[in-house]
PDB file of N, CA and C in Angstrom:
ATOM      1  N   UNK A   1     -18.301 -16.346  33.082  1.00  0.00           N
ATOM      2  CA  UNK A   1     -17.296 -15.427  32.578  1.00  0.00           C
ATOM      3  C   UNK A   1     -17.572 -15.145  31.104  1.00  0.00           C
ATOM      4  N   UNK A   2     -17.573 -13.845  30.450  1.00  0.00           N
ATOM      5  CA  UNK A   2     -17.479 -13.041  29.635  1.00  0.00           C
ATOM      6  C   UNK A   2     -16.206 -13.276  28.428  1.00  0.00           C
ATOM      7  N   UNK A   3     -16.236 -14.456  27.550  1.00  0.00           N
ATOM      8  CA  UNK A   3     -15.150 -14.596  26.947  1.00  0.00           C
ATOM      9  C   UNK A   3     -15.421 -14.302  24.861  1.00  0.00           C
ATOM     10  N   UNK A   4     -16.704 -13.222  25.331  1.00  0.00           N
ATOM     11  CA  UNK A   4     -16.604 -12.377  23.729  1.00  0.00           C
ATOM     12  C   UNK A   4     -15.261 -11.414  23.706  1.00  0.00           C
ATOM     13  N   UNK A   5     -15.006 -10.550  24.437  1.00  0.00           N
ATOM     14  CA  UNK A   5     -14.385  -9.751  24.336  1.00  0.00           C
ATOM     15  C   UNK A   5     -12.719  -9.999  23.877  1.00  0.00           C
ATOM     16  N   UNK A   6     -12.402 -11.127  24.315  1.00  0.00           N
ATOM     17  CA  UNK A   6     -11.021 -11.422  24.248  1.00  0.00           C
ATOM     18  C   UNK A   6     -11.098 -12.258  23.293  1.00  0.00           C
ATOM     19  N   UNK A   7     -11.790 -12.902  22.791  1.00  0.00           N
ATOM     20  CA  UNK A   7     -11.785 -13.711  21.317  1.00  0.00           C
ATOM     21  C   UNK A   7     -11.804 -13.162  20.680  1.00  0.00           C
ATOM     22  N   UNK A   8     -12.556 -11.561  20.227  1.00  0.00           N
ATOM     23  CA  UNK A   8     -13.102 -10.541  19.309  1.00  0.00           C
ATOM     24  C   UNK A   8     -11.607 -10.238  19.152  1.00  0.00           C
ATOM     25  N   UNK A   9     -10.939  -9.929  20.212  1.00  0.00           N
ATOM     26  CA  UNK A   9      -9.512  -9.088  20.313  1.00  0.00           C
ATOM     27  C   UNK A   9      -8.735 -10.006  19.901  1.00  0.00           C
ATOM     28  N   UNK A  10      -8.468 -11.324  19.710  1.00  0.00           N
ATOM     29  CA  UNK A  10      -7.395 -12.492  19.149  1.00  0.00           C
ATOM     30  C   UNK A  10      -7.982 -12.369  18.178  1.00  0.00           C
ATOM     31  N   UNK A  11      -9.051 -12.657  17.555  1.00  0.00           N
ATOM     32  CA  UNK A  11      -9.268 -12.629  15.631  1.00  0.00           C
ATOM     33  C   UNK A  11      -8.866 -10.947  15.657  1.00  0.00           C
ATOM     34  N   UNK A  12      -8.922  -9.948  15.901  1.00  0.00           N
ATOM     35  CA  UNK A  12      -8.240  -8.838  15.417  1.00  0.00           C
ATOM     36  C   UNK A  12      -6.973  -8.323  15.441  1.00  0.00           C
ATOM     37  N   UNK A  13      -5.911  -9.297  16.367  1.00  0.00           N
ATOM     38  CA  UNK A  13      -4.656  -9.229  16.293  1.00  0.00           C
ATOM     39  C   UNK A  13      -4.550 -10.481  15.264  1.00  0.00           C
ATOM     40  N   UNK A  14      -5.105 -11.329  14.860  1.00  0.00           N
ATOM     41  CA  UNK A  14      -5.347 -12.552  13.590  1.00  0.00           C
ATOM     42  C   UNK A  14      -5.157 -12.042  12.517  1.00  0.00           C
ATOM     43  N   UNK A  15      -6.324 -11.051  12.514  1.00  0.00           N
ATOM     44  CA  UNK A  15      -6.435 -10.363  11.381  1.00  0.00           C
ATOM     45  C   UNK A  15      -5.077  -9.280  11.017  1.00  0.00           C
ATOM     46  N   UNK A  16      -4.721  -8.553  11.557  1.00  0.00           N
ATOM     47  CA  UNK A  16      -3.322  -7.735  11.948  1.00  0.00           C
ATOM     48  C   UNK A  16      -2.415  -8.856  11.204  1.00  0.00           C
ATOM     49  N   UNK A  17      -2.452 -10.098  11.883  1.00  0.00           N
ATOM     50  CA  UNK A  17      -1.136 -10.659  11.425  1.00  0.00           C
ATOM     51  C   UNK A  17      -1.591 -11.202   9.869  1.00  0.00           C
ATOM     52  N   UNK A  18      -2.323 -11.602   9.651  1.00  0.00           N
ATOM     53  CA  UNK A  18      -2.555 -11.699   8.262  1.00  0.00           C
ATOM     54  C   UNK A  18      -2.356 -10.665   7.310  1.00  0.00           C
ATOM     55  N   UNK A  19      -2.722  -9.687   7.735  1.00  0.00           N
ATOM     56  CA  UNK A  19      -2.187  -8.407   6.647  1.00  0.00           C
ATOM     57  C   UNK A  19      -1.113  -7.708   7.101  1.00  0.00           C
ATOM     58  N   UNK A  20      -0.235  -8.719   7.585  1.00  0.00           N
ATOM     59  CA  UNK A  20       1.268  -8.669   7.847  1.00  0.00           C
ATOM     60  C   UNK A  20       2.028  -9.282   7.247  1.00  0.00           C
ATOM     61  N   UNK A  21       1.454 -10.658   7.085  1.00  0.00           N
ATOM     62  CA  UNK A  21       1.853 -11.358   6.338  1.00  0.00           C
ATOM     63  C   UNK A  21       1.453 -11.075   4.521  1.00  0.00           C
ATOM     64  N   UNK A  22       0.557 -10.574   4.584  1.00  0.00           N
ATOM     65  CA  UNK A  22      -0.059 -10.428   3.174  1.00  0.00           C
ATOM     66  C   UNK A  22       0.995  -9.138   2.388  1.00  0.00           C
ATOM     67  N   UNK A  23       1.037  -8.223   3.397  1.00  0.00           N
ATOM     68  CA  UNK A  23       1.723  -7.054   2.826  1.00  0.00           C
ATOM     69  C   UNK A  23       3.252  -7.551   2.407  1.00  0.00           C
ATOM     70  N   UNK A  24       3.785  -8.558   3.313  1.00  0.00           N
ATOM     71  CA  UNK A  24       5.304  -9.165   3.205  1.00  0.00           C
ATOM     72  C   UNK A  24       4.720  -9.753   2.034  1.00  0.00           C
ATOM     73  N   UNK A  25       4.080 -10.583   1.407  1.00  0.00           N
ATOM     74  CA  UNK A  25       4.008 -11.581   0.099  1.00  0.00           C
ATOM     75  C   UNK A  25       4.094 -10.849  -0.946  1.00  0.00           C
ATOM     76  N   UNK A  26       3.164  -9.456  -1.174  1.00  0.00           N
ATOM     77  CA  UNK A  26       2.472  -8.924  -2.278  1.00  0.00           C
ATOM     78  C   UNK A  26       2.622  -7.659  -2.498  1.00  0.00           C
ATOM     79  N   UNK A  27       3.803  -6.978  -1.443  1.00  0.00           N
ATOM     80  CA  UNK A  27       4.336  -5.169  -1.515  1.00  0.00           C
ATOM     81  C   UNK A  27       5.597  -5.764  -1.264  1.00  0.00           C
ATOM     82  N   UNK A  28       6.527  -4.374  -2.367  1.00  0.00           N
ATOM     83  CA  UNK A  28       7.275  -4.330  -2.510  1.00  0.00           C
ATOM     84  C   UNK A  28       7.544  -2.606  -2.472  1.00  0.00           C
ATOM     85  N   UNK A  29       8.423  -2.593  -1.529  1.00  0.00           N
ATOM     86  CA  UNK A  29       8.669  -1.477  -2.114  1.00  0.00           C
ATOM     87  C   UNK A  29       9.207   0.122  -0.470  1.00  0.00           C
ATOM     88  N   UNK A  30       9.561   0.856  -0.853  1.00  0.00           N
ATOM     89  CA  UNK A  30       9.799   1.943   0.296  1.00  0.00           C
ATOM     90  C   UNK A  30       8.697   1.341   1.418  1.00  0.00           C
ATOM     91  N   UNK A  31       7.960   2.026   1.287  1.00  0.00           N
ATOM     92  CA  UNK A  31       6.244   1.910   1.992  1.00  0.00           C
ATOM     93  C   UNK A  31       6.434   0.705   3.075  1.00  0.00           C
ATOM     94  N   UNK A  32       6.640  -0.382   2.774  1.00  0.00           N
ATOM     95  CA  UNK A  32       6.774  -1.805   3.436  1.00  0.00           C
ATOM     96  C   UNK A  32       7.021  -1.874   4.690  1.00  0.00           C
ATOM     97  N   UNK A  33       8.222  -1.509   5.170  1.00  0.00           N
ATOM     98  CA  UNK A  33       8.567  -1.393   6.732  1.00  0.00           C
ATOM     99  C   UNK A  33       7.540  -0.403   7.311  1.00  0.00           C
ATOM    100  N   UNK A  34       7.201   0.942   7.119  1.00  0.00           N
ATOM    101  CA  UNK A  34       6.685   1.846   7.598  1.00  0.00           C
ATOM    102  C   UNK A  34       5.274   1.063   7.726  1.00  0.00           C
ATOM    103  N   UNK A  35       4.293   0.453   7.211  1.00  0.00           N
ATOM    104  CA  UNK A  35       3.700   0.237   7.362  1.00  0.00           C
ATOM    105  C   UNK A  35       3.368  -1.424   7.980  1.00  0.00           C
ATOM    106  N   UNK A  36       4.668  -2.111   8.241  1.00  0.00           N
ATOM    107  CA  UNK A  36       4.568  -3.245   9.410  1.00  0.00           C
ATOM    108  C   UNK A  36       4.711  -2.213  10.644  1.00  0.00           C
ATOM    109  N   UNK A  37       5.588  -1.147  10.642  1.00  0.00           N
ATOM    110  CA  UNK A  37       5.866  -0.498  11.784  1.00  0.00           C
ATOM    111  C   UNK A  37       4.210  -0.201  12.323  1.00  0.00           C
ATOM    112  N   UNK A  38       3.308   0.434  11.711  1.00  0.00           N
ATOM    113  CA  UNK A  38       2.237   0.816  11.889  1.00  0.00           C
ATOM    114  C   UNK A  38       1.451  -0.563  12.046  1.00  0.00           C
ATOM    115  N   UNK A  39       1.331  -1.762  11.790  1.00  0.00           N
ATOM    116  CA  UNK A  39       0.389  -2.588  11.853  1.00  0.00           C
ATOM    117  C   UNK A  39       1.048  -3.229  13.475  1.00  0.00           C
ATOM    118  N   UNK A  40       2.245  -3.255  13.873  1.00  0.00           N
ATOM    119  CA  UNK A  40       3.189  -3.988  14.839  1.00  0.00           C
ATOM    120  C   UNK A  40       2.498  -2.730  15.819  1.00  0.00           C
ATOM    121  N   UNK A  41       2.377  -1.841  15.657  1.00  0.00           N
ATOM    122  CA  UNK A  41       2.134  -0.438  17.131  1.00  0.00           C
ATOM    123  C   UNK A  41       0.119  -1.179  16.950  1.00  0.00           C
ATOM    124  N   UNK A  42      -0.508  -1.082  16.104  1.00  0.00           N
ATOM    125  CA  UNK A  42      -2.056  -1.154  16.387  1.00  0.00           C
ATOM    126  C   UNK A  42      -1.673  -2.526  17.086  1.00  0.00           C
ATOM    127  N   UNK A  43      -1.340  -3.213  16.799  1.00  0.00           N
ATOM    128  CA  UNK A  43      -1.423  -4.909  17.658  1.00  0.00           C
ATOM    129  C   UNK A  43      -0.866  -4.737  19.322  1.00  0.00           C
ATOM    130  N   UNK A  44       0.455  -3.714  19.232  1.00  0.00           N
ATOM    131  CA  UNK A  44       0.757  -3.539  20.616  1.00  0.00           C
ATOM    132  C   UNK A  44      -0.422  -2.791  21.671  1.00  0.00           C
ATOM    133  N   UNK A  45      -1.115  -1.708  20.874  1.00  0.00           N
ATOM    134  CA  UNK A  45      -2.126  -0.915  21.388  1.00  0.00           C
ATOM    135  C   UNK A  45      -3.018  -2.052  21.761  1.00  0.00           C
ATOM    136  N   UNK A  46      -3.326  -2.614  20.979  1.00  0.00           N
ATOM    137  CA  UNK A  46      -4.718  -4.091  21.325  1.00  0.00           C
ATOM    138  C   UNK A  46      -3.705  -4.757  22.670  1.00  0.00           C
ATOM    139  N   UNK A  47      -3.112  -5.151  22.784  1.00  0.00           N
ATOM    140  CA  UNK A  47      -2.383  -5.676  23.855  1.00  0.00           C
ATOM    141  C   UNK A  47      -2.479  -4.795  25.140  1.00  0.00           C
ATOM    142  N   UNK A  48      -2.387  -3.645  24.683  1.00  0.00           N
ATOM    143  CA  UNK A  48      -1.944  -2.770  26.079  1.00  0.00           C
ATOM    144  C   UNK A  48      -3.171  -2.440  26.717  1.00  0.00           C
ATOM    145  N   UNK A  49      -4.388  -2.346  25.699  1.00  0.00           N
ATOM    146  CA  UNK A  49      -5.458  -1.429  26.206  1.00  0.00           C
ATOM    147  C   UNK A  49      -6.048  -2.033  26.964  1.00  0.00           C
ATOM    148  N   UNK A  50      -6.362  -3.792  25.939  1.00  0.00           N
ATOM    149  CA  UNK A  50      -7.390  -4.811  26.719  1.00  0.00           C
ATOM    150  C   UNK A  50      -6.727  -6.075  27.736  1.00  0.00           C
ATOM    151  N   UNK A  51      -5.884  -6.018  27.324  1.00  0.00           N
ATOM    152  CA  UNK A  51      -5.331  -7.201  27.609  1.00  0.00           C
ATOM    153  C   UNK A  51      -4.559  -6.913  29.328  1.00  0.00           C
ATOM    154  N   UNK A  52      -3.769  -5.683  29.091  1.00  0.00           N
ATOM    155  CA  UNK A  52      -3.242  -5.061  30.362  1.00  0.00           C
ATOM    156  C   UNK A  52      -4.312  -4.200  31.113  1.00  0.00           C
ATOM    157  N   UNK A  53      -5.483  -3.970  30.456  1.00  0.00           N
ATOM    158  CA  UNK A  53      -6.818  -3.341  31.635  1.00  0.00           C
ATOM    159  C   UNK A  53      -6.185  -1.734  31.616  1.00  0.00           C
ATOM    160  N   UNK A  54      -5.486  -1.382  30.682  1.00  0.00           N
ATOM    161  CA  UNK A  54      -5.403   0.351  30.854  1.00  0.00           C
ATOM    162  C   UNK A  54      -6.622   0.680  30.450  1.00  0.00           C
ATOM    163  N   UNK A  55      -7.347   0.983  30.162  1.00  0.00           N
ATOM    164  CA  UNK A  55      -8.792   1.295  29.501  1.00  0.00           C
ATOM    165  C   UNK A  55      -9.025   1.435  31.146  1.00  0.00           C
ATOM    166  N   UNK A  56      -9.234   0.679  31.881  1.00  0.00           N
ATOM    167  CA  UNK A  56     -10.061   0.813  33.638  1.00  0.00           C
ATOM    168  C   UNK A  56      -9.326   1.011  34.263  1.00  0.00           C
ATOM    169  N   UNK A  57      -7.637   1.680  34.210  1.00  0.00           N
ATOM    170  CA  UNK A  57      -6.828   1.504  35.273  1.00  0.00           C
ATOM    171  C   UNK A  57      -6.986   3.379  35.640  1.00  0.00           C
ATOM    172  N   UNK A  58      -6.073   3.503  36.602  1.00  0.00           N
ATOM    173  CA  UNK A  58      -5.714   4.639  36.951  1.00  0.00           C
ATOM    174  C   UNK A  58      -5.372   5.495  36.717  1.00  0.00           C
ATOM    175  N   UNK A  59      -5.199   6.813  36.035  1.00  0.00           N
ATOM    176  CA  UNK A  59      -4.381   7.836  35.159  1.00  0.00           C
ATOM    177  C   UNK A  59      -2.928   7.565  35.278  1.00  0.00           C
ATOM    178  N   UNK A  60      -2.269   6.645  36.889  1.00  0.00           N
ATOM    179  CA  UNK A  60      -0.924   6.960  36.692  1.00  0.00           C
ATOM    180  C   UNK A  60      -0.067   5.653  36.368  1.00  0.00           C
ATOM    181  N   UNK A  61      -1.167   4.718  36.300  1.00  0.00           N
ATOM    182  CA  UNK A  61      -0.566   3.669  35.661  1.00  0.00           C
ATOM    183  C   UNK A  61      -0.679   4.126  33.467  1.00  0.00           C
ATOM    184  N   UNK A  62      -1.745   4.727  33.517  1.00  0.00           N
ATOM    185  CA  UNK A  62      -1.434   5.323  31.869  1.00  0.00           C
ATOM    186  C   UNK A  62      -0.147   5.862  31.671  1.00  0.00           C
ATOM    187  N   UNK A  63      -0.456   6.518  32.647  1.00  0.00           N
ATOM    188  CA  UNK A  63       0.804   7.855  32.172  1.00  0.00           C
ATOM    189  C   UNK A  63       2.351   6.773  32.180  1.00  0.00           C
ATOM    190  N   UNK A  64       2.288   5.963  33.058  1.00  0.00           N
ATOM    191  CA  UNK A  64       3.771   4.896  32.780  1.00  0.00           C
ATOM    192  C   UNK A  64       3.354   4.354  31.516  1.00  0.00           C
ATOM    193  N   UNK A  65       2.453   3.368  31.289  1.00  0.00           N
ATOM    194  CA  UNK A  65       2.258   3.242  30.242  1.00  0.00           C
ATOM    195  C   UNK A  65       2.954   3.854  29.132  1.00  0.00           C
ATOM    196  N   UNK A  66       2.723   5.029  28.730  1.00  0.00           N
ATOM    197  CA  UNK A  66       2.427   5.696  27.488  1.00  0.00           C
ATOM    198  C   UNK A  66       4.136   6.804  27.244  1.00  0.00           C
ATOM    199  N   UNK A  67       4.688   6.732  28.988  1.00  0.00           N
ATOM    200  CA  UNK A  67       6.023   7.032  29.361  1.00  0.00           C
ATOM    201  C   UNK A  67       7.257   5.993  28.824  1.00  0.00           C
ATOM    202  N   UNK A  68       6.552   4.807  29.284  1.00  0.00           N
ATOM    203  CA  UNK A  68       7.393   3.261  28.510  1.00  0.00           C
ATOM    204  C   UNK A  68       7.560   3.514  26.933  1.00  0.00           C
ATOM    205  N   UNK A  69       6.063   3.931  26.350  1.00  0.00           N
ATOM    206  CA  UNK A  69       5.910   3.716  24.931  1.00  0.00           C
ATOM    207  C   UNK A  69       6.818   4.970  24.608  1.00  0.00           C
ATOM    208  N   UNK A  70       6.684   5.753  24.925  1.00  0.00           N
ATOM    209  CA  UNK A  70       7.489   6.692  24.291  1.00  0.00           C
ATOM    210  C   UNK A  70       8.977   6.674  24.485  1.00  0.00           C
ATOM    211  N   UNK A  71       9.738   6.304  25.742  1.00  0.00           N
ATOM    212  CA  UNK A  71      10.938   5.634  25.924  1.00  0.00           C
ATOM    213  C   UNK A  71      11.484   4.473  25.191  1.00  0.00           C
ATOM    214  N   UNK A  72      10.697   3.623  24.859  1.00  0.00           N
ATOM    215  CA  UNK A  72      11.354   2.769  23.855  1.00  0.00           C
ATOM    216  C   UNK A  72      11.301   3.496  22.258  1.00  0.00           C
ATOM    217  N   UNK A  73      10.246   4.268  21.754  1.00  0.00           N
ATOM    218  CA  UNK A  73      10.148   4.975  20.555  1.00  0.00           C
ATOM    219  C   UNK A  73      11.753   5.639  20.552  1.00  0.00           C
ATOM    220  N   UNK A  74      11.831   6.618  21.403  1.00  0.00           N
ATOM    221  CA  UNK A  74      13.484   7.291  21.978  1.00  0.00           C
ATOM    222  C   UNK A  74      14.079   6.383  21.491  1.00  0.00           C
ATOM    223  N   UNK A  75      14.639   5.498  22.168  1.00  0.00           N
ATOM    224  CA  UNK A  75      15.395   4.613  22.396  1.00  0.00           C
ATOM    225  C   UNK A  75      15.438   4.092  20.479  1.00  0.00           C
ATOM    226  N   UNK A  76      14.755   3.441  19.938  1.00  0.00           N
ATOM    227  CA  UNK A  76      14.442   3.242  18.985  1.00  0.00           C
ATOM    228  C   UNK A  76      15.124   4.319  17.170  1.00  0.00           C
ATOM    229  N   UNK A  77      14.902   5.672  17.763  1.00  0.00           N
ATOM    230  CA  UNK A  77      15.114   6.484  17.071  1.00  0.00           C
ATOM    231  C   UNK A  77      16.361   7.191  17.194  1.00  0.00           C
ATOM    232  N   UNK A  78      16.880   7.040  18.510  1.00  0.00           N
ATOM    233  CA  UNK A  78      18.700   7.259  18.479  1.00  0.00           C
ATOM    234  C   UNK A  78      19.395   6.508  17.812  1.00  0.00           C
ATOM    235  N   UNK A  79      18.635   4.449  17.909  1.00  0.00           N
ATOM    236  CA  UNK A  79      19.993   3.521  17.285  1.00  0.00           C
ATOM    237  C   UNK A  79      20.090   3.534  16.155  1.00  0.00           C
ATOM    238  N   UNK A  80      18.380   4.257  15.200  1.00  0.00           N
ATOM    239  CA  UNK A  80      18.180   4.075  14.077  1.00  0.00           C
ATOM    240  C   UNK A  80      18.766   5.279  13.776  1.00  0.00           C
ATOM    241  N   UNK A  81      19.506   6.723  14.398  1.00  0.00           N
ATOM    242  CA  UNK A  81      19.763   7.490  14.000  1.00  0.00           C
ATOM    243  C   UNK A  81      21.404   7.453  13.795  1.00  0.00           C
ATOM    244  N   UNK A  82      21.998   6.273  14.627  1.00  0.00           N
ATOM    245  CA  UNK A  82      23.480   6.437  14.843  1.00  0.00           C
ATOM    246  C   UNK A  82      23.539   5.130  13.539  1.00  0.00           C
ATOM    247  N   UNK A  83      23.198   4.286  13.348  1.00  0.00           N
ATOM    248  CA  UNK A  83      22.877   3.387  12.525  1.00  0.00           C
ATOM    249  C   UNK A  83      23.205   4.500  10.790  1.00  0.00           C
ATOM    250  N   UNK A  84      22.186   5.022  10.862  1.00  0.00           N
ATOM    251  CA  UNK A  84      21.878   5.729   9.625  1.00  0.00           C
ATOM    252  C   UNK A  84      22.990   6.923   9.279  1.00  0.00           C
ATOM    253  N   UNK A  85      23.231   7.437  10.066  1.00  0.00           N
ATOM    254  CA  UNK A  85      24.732   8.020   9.747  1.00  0.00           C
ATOM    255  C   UNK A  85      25.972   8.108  10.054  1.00  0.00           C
ATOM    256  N   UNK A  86      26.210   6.669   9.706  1.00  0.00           N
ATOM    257  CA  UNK A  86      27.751   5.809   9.581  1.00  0.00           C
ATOM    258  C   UNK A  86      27.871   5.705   8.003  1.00  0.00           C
TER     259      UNK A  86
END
C-alpha cells in the first residue's frame, strides 16, 4: 500500500494549522477571521478531495458534494446576517 500520498496531505493540513496558529499569535487586526475563514475552507477542500475520493468519484456524488458546501455557506450567511443586524 501507497502511504506517500496521505502523509504528504497530513503535513499539509500540519502546515495549514500552523499558519493558523501563527496568524492567531502575530495578526491583529480586521483581516484575521477572513483569513482563518480561508485557511479552515483549503483544509476542508484537502479533506474532501483526498480523503473522501471526490477527485475519482462520480459527477453526482460531486455535485452533492459541492450542493452540501454551498448549503452550509447559505446557512452560514443568513445567521451571520440576522446576527449582524440586531
Amino acid at each position: 500500500m501507497n502511504y506517500r500520498q496521505p502523509i504528504l496531505i497530513w503535513l499539509g493540513l500540519l502546515a495549514l494549522l500552523a499558519l493558523t496558529v501563527g496568524l492567531n499569535v502575530l495578526m491583529t487586526g480586521p483581516w484575521r477571521p477572513l483569513l482563518h475563514y480561508v485557511i479552515a475552507t483549503a483544509m476542508a477542500a484537502l479533506l474532501m478531495v483526498f480523503f473522501m475520493r471526490l477527485r475519482a468519484s462520480d459527477g453526482l456524488i460531486r455535485l452533492f458534494a459541492v450542493g452540501g458546501v454551498l448549503w452550509l455557506g447559505l446557512l452560514i450567511l443568513i445567521t451571520l446576517a440576522e446576527v449582524l443586524t440586531r
